[in-house]
N, C-alpha and C. Protein backbone atom coordinates (compact mmCIF):
# COMPACT_ATOMS: atom_id res chain seq x y z
N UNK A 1 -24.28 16.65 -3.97
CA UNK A 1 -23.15 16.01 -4.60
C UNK A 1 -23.46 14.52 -4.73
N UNK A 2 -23.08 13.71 -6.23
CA UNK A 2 -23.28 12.22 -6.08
C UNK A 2 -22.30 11.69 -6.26
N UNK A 3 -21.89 10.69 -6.04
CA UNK A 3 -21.03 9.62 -5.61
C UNK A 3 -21.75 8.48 -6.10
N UNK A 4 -20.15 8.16 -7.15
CA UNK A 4 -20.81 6.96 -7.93
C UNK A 4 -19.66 5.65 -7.91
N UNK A 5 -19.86 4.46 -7.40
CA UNK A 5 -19.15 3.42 -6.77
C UNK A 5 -18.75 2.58 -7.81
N UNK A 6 -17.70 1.92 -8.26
CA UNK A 6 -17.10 1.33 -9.27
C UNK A 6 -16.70 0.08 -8.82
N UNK A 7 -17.18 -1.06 -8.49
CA UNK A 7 -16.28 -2.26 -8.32
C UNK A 7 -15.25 -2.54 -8.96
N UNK A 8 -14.85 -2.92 -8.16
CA UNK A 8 -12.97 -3.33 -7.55
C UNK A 8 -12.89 -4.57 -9.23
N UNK A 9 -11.98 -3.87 -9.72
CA UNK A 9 -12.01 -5.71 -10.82
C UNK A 9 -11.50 -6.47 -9.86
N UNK A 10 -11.35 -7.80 -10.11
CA UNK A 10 -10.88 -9.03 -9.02
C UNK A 10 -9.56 -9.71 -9.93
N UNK A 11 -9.01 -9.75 -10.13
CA UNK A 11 -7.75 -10.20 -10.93
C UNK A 11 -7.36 -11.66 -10.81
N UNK A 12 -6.94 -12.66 -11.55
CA UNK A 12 -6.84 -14.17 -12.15
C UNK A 12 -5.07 -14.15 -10.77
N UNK A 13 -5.48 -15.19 -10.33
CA UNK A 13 -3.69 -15.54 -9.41
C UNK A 13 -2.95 -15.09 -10.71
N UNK A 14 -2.54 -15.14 -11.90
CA UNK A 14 -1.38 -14.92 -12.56
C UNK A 14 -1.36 -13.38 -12.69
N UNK A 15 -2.33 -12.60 -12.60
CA UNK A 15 -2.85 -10.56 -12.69
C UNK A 15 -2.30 -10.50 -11.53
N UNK A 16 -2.02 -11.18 -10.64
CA UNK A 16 -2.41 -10.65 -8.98
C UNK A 16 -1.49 -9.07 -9.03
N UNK A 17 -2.23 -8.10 -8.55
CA UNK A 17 -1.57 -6.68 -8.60
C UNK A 17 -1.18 -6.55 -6.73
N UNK A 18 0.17 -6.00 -7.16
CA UNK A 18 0.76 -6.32 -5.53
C UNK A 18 0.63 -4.34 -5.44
N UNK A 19 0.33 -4.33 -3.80
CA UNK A 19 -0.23 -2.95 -3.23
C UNK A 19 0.69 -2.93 -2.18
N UNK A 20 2.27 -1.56 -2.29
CA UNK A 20 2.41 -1.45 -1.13
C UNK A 20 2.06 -0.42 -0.30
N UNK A 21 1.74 -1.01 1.33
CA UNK A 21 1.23 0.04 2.25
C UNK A 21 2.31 0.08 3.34
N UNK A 22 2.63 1.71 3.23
CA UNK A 22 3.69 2.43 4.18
C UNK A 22 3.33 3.02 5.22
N UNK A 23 2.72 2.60 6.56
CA UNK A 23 2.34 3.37 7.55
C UNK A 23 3.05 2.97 8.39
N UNK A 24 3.13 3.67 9.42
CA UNK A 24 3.19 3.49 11.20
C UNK A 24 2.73 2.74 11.60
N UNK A 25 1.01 3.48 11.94
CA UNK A 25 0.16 2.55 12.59
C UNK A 25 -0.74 1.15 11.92
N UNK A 26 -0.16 0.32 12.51
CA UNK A 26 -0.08 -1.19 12.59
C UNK A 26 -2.33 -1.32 12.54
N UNK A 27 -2.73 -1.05 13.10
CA UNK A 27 -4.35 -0.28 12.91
C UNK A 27 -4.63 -0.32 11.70
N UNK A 28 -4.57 0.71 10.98
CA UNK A 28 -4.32 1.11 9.70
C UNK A 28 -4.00 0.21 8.82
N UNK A 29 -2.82 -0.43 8.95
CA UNK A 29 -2.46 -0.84 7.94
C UNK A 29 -2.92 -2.33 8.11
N UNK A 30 -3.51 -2.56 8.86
CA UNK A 30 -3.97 -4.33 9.09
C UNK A 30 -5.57 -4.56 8.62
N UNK A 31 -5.87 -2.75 9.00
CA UNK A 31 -7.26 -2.56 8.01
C UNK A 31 -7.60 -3.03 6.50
N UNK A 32 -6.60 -2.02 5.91
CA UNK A 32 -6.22 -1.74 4.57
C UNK A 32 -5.60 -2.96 4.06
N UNK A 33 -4.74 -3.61 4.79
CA UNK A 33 -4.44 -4.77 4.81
C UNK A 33 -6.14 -6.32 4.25
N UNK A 34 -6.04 -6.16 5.39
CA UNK A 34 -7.62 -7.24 5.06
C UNK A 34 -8.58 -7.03 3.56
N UNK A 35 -8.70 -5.51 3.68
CA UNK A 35 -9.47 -5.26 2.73
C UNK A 35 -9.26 -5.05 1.43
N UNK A 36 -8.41 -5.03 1.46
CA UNK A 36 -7.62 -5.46 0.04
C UNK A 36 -7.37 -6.41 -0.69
N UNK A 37 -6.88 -7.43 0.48
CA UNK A 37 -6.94 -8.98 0.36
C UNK A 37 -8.16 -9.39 -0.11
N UNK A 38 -9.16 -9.06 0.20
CA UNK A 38 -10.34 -9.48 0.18
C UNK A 38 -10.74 -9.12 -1.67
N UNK A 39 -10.04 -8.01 -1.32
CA UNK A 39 -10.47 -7.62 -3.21
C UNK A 39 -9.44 -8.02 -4.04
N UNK A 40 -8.47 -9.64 -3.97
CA UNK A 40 -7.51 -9.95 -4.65
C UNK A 40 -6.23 -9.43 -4.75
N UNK A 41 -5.90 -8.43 -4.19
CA UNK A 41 -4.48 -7.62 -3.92
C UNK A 41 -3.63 -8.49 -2.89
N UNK A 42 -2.22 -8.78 -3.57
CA UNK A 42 -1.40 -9.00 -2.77
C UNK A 42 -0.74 -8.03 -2.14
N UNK A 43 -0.62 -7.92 -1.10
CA UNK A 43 0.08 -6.77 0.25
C UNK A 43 1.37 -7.00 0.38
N UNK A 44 1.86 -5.75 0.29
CA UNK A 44 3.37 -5.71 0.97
C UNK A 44 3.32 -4.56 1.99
N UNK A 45 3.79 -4.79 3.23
CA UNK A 45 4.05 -3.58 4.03
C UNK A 45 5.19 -3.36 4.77
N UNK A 46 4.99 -1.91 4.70
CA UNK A 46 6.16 -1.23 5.62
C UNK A 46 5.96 -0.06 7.04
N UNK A 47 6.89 -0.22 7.64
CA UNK A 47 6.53 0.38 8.81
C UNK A 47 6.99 2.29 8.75
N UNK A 48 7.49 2.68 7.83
CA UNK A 48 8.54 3.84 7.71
C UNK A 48 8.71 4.01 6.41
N UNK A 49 8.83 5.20 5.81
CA UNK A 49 9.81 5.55 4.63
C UNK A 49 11.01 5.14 4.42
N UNK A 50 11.61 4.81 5.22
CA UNK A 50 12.97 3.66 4.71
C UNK A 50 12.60 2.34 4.28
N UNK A 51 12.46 1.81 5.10
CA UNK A 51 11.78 0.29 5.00
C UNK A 51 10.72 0.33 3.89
N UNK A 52 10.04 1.68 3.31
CA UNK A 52 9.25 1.37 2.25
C UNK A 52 9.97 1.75 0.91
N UNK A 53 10.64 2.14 1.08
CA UNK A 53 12.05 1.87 -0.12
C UNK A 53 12.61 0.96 -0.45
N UNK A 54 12.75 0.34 0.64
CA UNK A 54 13.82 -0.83 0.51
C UNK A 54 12.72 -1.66 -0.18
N UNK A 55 11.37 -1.95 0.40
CA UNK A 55 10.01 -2.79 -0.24
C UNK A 55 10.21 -2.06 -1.69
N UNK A 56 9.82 -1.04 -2.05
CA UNK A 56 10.07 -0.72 -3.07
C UNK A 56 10.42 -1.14 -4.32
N UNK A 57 11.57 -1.38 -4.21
CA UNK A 57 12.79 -1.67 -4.91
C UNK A 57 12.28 -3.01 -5.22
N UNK A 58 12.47 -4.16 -3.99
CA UNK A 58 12.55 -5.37 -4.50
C UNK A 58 11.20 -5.81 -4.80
N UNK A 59 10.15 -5.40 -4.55
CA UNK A 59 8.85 -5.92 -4.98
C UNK A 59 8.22 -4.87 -6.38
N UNK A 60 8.52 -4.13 -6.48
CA UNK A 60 7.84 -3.26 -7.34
C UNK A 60 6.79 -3.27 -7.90
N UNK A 61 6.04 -2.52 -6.27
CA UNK A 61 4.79 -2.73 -6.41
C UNK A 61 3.91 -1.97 -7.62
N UNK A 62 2.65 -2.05 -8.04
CA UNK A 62 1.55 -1.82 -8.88
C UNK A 62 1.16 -0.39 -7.66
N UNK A 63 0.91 -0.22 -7.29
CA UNK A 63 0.48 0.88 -6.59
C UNK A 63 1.02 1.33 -5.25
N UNK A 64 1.37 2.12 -4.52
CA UNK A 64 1.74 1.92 -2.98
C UNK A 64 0.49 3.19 -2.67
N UNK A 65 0.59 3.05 -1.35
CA UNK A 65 -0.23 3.82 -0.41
C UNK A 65 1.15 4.03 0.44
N UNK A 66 0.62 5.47 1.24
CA UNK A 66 1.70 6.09 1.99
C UNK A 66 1.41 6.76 3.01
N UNK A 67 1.30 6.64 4.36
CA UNK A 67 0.90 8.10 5.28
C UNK A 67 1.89 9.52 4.85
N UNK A 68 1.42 9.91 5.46
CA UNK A 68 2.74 11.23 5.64
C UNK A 68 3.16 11.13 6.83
N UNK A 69 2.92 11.37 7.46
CA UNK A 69 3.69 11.37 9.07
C UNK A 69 3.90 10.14 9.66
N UNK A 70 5.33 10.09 9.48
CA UNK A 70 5.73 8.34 9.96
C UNK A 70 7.30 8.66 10.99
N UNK A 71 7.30 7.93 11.55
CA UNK A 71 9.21 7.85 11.75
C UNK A 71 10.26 7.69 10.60
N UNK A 72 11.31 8.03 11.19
CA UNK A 72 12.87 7.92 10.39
C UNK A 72 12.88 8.47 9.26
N UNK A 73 11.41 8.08 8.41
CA UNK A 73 11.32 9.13 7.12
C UNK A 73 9.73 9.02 6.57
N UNK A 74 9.52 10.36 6.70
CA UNK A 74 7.91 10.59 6.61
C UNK A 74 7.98 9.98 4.72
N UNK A 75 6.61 10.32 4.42
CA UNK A 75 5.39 10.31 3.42
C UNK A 75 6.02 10.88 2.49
N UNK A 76 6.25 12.11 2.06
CA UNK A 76 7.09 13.23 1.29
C UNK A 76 8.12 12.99 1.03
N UNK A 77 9.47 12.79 1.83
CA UNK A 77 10.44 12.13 1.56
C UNK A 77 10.70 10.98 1.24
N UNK A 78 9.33 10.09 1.40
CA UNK A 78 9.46 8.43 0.77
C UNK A 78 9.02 8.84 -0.03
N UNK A 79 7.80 9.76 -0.99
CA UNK A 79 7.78 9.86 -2.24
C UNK A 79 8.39 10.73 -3.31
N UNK A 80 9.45 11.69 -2.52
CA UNK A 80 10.77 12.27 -3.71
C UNK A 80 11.55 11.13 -3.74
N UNK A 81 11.91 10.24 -2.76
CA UNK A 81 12.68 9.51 -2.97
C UNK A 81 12.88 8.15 -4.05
């Protein structure tokens, strides 16, 4: 099997594409966090499927990332919602 790698475009401060990330673990998301940054993405995060609704709404992000298994409201229910 090959695997073929595409660099990240890097986007102008006025492009900046905002990424939100909905996890639990604080690990994870401080990872994903950094490395993103690094590739010009502004970060928004949330700790829960509620709280990533509420982000949601008022930032409206360009992409989100999501675990599934979180507190108060998993992965699945933050994305019917």
């Amino acid at each position: 099997m090959r695997f073929r790698r595409y660099p990240l475009s890097r986007t102008s401060s006025k492009q900046l594409k905002t990424i939100l990330l909905v996890d639990d673990e604080l690990s994870v998301v401080n990872a994903w966090k950094r490395i993103l940054q690094l590739e010009g993405y502004r970060i928004v995060t949330a700790t829960n499927g509620r709280a990533g609704l509420v982000a949601a709404r008022e930032e409206r992000p360009d992409l989100i990332i999501t675990d599934r298994s979180m507190p108060i409201m998993d992965g699945v229910k933050f994305c019917i919602n």
